[in-house]
C-alpha atoms as a PDB file:
ATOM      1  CA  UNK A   1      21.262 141.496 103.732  1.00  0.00           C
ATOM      2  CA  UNK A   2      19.108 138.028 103.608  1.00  0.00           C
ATOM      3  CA  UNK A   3      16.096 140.104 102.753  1.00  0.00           C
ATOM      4  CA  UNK A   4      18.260 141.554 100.033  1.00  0.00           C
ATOM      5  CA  UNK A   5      19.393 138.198  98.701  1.00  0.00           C
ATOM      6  CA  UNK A   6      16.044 136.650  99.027  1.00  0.00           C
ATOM      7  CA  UNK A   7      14.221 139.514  96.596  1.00  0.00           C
ATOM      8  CA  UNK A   8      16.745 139.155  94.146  1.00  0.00           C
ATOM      9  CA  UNK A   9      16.010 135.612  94.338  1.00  0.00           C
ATOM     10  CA  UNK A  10      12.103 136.584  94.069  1.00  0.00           C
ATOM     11  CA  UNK A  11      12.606 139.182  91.268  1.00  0.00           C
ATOM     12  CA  UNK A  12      14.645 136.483  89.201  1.00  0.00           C
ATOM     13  CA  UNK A  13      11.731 133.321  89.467  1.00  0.00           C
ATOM     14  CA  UNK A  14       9.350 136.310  88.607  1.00  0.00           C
ATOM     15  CA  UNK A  15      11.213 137.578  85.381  1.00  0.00           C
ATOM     16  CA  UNK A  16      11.205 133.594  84.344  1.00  0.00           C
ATOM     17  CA  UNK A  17       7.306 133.668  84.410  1.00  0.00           C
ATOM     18  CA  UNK A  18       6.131 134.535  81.262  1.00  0.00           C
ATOM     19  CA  UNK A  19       9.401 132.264  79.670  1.00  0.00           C
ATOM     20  CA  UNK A  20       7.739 130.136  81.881  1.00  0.00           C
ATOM     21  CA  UNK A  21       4.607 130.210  80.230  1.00  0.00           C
ATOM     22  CA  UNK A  22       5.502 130.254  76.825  1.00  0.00           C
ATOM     23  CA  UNK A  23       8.110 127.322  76.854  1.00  0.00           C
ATOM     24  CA  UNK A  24       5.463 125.118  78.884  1.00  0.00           C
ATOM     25  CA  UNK A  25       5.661 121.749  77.147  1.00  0.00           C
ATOM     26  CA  UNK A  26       7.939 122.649  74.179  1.00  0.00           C
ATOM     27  CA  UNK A  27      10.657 120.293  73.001  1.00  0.00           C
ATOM     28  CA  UNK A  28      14.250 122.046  73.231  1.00  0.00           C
ATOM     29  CA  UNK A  29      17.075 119.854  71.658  1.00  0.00           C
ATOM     30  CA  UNK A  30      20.793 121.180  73.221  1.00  0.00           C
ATOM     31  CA  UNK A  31      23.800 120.257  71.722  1.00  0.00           C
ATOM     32  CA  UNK A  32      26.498 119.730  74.139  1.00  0.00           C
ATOM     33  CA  UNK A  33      30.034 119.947  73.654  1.00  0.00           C
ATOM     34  CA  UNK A  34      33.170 122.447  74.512  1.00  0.00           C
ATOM     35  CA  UNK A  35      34.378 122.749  77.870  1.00  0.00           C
ATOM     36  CA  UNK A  36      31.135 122.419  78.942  1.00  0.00           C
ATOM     37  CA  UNK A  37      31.468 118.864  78.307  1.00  0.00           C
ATOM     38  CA  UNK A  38      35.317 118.604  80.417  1.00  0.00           C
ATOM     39  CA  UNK A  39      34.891 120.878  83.258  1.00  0.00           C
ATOM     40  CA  UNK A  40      33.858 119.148  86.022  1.00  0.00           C
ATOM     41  CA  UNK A  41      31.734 122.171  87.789  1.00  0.00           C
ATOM     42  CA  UNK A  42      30.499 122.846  84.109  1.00  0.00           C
ATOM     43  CA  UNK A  43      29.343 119.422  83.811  1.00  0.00           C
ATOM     44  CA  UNK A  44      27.092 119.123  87.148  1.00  0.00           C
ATOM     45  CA  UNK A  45      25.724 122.588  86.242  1.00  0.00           C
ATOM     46  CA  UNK A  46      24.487 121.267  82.823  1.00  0.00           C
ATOM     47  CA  UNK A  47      22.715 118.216  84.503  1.00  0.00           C
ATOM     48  CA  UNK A  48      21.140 120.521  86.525  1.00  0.00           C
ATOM     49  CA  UNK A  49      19.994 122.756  83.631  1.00  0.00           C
ATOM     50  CA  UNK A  50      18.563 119.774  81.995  1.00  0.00           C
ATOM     51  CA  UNK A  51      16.731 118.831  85.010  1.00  0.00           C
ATOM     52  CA  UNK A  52      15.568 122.006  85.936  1.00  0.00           C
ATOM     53  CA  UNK A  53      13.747 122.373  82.058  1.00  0.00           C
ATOM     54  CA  UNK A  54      12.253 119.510  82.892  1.00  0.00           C
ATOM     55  CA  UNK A  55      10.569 120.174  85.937  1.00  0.00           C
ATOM     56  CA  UNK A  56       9.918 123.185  84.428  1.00  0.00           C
ATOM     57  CA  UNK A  57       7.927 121.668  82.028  1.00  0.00           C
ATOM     58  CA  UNK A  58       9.920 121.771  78.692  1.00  0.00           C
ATOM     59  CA  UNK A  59      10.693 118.441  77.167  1.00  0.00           C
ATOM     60  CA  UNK A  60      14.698 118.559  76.876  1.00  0.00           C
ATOM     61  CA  UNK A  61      16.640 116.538  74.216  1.00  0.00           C
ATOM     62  CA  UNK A  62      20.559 116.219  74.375  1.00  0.00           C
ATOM     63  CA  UNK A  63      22.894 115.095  71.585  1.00  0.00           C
ATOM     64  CA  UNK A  64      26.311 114.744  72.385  1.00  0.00           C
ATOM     65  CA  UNK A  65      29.389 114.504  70.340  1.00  0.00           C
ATOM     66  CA  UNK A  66      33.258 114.028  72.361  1.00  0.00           C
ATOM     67  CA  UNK A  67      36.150 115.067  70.070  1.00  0.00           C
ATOM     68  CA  UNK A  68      38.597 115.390  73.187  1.00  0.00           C
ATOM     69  CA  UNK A  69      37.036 112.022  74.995  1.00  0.00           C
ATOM     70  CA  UNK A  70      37.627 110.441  71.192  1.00  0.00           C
ATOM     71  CA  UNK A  71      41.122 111.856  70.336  1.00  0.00           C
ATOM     72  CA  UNK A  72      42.082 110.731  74.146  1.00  0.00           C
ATOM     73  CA  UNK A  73      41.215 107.395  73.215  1.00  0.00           C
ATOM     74  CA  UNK A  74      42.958 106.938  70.230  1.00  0.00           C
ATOM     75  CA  UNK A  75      46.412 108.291  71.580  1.00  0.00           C
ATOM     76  CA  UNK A  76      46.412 105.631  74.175  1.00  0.00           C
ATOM     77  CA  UNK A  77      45.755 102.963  72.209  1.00  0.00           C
ATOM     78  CA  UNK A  78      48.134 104.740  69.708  1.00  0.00           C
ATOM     79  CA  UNK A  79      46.376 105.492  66.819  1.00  0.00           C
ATOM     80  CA  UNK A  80      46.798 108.325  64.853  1.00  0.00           C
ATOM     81  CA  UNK A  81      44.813 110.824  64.416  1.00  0.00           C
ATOM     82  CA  UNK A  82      44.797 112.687  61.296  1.00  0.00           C
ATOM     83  CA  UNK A  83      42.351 116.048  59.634  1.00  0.00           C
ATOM     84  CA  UNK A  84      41.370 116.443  56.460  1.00  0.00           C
ATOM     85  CA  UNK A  85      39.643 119.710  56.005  1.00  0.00           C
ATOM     86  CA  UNK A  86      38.567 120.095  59.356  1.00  0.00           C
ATOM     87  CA  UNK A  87      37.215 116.205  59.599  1.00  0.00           C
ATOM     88  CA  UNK A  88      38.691 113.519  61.108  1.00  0.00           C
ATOM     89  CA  UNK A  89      39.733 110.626  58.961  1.00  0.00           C
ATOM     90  CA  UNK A  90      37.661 107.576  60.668  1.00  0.00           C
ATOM     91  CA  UNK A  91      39.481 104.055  59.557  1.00  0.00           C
ATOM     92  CA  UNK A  92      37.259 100.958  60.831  1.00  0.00           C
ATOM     93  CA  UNK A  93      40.029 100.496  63.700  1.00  0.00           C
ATOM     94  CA  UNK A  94      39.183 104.211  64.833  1.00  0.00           C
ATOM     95  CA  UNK A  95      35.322 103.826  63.874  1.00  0.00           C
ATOM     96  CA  UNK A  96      35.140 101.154  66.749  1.00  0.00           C
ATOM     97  CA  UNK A  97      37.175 103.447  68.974  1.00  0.00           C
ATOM     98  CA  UNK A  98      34.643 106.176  68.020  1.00  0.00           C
ATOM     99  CA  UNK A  99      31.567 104.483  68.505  1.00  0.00           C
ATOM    100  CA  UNK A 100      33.173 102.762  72.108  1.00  0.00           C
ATOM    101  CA  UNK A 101      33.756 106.113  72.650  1.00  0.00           C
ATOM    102  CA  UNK A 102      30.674 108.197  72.609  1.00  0.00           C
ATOM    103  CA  UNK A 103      28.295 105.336  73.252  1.00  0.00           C
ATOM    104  CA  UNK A 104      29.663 103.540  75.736  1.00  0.00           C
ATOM    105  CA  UNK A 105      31.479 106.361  77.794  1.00  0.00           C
ATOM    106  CA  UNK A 106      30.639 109.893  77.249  1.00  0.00           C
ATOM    107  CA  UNK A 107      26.773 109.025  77.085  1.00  0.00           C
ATOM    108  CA  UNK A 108      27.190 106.737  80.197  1.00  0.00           C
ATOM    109  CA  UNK A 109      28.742 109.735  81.866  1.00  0.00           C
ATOM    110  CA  UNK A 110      25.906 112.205  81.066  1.00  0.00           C
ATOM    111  CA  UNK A 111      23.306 109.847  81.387  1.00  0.00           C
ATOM    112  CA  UNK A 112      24.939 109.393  85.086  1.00  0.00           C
ATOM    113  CA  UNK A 113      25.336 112.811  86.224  1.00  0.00           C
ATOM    114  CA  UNK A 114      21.636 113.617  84.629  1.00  0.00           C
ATOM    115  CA  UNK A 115      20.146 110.526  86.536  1.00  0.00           C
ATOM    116  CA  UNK A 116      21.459 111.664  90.276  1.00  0.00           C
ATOM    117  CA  UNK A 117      18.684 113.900  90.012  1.00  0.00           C
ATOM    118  CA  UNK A 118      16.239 111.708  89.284  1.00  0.00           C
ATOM    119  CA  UNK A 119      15.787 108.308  87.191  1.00  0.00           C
ATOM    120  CA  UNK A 120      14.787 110.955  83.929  1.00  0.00           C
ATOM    121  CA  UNK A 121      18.007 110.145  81.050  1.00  0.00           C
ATOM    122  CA  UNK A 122      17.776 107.554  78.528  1.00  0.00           C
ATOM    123  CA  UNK A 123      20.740 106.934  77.045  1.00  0.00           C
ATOM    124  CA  UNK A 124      21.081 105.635  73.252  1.00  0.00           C
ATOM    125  CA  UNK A 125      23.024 105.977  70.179  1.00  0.00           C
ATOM    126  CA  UNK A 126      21.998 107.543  66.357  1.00  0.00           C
ATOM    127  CA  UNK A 127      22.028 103.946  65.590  1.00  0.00           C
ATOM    128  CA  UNK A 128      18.937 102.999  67.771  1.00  0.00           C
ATOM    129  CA  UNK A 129      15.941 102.282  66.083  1.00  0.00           C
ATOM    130  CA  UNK A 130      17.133 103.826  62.816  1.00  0.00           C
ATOM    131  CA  UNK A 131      16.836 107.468  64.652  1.00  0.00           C
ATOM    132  CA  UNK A 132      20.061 108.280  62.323  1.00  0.00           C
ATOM    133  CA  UNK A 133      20.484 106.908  58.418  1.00  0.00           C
ATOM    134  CA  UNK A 134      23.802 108.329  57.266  1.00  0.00           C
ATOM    135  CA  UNK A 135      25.782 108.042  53.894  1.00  0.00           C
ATOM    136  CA  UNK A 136      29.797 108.627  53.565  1.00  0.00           C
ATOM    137  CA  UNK A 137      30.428 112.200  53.565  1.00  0.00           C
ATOM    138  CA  UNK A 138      33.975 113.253  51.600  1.00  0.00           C
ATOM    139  CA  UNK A 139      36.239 116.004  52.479  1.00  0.00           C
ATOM    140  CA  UNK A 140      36.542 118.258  50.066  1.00  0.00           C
ATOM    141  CA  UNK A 141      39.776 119.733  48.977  1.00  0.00           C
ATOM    142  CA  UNK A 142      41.218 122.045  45.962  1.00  0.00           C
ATOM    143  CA  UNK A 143      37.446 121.754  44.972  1.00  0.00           C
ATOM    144  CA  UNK A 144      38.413 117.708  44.432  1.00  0.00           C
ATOM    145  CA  UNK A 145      36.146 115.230  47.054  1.00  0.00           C
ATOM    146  CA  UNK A 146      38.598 113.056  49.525  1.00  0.00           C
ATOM    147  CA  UNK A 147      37.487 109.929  51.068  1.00  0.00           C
ATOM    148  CA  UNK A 148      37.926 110.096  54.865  1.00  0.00           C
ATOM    149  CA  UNK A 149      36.422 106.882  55.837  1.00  0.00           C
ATOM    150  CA  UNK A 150      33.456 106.064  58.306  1.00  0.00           C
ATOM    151  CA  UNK A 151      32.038 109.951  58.475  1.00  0.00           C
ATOM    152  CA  UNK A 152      29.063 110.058  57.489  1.00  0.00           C
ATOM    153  CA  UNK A 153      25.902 112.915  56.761  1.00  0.00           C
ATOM    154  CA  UNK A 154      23.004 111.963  58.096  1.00  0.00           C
ATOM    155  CA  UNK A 155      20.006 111.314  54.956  1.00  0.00           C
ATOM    156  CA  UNK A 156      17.248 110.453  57.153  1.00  0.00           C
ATOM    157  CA  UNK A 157      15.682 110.954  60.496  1.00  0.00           C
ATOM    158  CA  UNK A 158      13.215 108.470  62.283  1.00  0.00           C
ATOM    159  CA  UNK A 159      12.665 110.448  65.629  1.00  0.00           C
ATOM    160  CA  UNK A 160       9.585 107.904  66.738  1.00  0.00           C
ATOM    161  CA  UNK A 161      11.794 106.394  69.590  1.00  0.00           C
ATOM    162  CA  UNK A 162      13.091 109.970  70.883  1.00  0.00           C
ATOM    163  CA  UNK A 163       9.265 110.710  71.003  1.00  0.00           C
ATOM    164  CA  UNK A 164       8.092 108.059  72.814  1.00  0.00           C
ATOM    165  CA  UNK A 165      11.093 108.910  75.515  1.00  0.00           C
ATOM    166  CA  UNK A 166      10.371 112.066  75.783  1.00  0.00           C
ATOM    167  CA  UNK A 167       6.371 111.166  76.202  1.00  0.00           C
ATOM    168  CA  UNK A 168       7.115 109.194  78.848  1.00  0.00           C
ATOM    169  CA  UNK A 169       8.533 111.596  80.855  1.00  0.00           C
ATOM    170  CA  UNK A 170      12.394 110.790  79.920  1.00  0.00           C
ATOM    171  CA  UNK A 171      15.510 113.080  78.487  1.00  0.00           C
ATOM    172  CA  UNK A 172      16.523 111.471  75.742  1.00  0.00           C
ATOM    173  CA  UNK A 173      20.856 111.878  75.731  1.00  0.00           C
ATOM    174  CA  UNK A 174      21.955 110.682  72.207  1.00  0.00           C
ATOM    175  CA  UNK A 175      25.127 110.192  70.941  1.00  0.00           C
ATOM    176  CA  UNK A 176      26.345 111.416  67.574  1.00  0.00           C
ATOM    177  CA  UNK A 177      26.708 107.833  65.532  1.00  0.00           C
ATOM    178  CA  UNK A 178      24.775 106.668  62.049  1.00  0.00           C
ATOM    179  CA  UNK A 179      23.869 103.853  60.912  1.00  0.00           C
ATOM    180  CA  UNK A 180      24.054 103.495  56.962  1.00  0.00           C
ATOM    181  CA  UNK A 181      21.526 101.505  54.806  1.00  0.00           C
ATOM    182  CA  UNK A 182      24.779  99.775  53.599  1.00  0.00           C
ATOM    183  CA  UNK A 183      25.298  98.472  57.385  1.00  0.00           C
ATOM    184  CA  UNK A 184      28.670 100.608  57.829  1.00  0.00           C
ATOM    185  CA  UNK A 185      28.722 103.097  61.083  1.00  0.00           C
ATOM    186  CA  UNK A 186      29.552 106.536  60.563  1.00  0.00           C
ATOM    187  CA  UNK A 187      30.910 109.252  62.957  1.00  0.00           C
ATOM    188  CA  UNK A 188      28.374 112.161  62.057  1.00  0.00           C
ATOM    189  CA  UNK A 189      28.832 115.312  63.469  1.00  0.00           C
ATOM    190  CA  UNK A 190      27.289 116.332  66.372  1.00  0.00           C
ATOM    191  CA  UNK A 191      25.963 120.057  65.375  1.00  0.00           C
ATOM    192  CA  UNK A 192      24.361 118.520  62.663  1.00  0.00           C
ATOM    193  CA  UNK A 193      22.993 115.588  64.260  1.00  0.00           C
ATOM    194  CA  UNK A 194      21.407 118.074  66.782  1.00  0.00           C
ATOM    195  CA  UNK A 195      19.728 120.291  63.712  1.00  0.00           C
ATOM    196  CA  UNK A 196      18.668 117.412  61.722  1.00  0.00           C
ATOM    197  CA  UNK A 197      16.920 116.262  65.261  1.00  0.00           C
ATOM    198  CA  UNK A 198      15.366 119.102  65.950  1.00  0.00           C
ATOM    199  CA  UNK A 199      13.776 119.416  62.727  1.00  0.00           C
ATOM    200  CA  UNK A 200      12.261 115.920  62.835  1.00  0.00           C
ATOM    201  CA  UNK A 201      10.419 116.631  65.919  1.00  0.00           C
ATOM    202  CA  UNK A 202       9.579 119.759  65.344  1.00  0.00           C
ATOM    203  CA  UNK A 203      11.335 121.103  68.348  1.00  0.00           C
ATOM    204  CA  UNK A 204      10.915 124.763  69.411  1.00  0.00           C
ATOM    205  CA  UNK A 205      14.294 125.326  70.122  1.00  0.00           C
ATOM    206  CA  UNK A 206      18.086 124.428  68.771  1.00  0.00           C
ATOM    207  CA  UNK A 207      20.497 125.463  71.743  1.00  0.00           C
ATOM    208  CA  UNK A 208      23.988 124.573  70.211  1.00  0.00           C
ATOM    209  CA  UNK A 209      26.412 124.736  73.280  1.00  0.00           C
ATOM    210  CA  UNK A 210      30.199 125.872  72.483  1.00  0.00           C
ATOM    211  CA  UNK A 211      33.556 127.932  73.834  1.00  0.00           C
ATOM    212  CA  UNK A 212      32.648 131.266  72.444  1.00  0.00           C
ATOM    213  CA  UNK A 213      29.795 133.709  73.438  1.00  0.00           C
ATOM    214  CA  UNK A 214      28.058 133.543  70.603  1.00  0.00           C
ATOM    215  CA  UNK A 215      28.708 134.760  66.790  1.00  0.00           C
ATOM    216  CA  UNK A 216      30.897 137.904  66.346  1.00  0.00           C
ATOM    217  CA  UNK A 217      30.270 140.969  64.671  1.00  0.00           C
ATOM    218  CA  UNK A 218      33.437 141.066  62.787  1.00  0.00           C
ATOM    219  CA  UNK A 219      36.060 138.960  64.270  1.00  0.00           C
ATOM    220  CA  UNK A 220      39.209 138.904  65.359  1.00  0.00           C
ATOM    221  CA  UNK A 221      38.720 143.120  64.751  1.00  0.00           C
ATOM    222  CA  UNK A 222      35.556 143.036  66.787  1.00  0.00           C
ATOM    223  CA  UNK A 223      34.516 141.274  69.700  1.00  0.00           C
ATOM    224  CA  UNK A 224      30.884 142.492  70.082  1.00  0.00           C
ATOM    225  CA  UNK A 225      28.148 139.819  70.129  1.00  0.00           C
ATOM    226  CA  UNK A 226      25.435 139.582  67.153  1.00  0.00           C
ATOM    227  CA  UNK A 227      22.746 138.989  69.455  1.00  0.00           C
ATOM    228  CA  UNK A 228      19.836 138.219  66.253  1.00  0.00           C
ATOM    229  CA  UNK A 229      19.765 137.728  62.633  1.00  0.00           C
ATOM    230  CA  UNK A 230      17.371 136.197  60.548  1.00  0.00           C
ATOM    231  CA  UNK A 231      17.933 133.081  58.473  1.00  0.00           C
ATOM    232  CA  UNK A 232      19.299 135.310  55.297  1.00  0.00           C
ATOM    233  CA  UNK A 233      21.407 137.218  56.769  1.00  0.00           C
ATOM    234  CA  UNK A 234      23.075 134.267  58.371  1.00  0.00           C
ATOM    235  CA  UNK A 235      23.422 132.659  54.950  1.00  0.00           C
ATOM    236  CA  UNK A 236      24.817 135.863  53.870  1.00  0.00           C
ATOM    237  CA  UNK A 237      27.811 136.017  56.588  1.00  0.00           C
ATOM    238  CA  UNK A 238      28.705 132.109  56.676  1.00  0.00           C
ATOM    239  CA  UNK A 239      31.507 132.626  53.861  1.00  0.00           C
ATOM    240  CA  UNK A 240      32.974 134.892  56.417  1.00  0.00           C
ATOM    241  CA  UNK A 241      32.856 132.963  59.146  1.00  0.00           C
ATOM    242  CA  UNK A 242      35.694 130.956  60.884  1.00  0.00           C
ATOM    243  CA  UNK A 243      36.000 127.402  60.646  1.00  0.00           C
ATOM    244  CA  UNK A 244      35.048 126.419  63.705  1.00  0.00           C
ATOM    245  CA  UNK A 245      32.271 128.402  63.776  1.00  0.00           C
ATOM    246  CA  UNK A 246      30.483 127.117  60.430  1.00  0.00           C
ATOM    247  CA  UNK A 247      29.624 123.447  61.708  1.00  0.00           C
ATOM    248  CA  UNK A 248      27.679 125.694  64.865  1.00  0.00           C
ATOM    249  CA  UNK A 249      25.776 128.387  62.345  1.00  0.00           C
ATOM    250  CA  UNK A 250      25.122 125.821  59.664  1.00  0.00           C
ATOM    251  CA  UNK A 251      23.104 123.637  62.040  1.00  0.00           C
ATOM    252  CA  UNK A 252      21.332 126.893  63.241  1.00  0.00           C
ATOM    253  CA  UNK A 253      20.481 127.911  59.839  1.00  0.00           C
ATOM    254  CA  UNK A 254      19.232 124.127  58.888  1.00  0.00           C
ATOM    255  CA  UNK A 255      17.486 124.197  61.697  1.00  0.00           C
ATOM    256  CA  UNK A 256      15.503 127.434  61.304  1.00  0.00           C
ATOM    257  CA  UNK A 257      15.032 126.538  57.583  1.00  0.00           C
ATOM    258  CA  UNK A 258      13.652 123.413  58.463  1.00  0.00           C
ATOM    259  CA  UNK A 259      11.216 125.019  60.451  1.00  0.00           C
ATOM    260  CA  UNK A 260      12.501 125.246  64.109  1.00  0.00           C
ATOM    261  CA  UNK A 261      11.329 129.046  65.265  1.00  0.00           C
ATOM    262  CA  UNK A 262      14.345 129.641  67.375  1.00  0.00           C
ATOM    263  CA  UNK A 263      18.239 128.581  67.236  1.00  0.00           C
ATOM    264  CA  UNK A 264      20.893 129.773  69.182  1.00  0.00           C
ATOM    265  CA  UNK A 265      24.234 129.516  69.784  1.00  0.00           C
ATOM    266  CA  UNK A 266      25.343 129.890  73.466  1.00  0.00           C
ATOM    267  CA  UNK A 267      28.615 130.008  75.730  1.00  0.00           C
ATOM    268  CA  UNK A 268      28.844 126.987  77.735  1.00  0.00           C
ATOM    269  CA  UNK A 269      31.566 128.223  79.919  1.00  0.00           C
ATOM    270  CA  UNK A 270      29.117 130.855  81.593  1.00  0.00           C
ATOM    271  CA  UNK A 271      27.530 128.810  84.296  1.00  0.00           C
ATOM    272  CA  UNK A 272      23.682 127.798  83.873  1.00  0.00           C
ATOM    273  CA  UNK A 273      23.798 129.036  80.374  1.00  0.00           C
ATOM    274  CA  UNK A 274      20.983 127.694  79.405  1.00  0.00           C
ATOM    275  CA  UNK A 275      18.510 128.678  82.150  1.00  0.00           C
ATOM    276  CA  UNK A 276      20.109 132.707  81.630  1.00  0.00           C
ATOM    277  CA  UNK A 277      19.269 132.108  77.981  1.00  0.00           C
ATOM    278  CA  UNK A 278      15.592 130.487  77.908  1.00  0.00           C
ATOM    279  CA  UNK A 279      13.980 132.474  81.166  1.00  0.00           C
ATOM    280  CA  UNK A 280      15.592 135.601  81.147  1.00  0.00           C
ATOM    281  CA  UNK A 281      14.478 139.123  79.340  1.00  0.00           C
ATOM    282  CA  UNK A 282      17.567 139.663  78.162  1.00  0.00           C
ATOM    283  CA  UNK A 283      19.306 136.137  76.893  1.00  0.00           C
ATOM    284  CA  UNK A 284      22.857 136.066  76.237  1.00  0.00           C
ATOM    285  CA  UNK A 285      24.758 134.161  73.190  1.00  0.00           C
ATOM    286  CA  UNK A 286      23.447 134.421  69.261  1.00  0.00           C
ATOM    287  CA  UNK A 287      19.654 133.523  67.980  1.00  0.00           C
ATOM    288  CA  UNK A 288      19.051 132.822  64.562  1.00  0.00           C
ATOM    289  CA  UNK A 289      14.602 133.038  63.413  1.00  0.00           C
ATOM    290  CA  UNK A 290      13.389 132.374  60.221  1.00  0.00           C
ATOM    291  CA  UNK A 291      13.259 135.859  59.395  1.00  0.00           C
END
């Protein structure tokens, strides 16, 4: 039975060879959120993803968002939280709450349980260094644009201090906040922050982590798994697609567009997701290519 378990062991490092191989020294940029980002087991497992890519060689990059962490936040210091088309309104007093938030907790807390391994995360914020310049996004409703406060879309990417990170043999863990040229902060979101990263350093990989396993067929009628599609025919499903979905395939197909080869949207509740999806033959989850 141990020489059973220890060929299975064997056969799996030898099917990651070639993956090993061809991902030597590429720059992946993961998006982390869902439960992923809340379960405790789910959480050590991702640190030691991250880790594990980069002894592996890859150059890992995380950005982070943390709607629950955020919405937690503001309930017990009892502000409310209200939607508008899917966004949350951001006043200043929930901006600071926001940016406390994701900077100062939910980065701390990934940059903690990445660093047992190993002094390798850097924590810092789309604010550092310029990496994010965002202007005020509006919600957009009966086809008339709403003000929702500090939300912003990022304009501009300055990825220099990510790269020097990164070059120095660092994972760079980067929380989803913008800096405008105006001086106001803005909540961005994280899938988009992620893309707009990954473009700007022309990573190889977009891995956007979330709760489903990956883009359906024809949902709710059909639960089968689109495993590929090209760029198009992405752009030709995304009226179609459920709300919380679009955020996830509209960073894919920015990122692909913008030149990343590969993006891919994954289940984070499956255990070492990343690792099945990046050195395995088969993969698991959704991956969009250029075409």
């Amino acid at each position: 039975m141990r020489l059973t378990t220890a060929q299975t062991k064997a056969g799996a490092l030898i099917e990651a060879l070639p993956w090993l191989t061809r991902f030597h020294g590429a720059t992946v940029v993961i998006k982390y959120g869902g439960n992923a980002m809340i379960d405790d087991a789910l959480k050590s497992g991702f640190a030691e993803d991250i880790v594990f890519l980069h002894h592996a060689g890859l150059r890992p990059v995380v950005v982070h968002g943390g709607g629950p962490q955020i919405s937690s936040a503001l309930d017990r210091l009892g502000i409310e939280s209200t939607f508008t088309a899917g966004l949350r309104v951001t006043t200043p007093e929930a901006m600071q709450v926001v940016r406390m938030v994701l900077t100062g907790q939910v980065n701390r807390d990934i940059v903690g349980l990445v660093n047992r391994h190993g002094p390798f995360a850097v924590g810092m914020s789309g604010e550092d260094a310029r990496l994010f310049t965002a202007v005020r996004k509006h919600a957009v409703v009966d086809g008339e644009p709403v003000d929702i406060g500090q939300v912003g879309e990022i304009v501009k990417v300055d990825p220099g201090a990510v790269g020097a990170l990164i070059d120095n043999g660092r994972i760079p863990i980067v929380s989803s906040v913008a800096r405008g040229d105006d001086g106001e902060i803005y909540n961005v979101n994280a899938d988009t922050a992620a893309a707009a990263l990954a473009v700007a350093l022309e990573a190889h990989k977009l891995i956007v982590l979330t709760d489903v396993e990956g883009l359906y067929a024809n949902w709710p009628d059909d639960s089968e798994v689109i495993d590929l599609l090209t760029a198009d025919e992405l752009a030709t499903l995304m009226p179609t697609l459920s709300s919380g979905m679009v955020p996830k395939m509209e960073a894919c197909l920015t990122a692909v567009k913008g030149g990343v080869p590969q993006a891919h949207v994954l289940d984070g509740r499956v255990p070492h997701s990343l690792l099945l999806e990046i050195f395995t033959n088969e993969g698991i989850g959704t991956m969009v290519m250029p075409g």
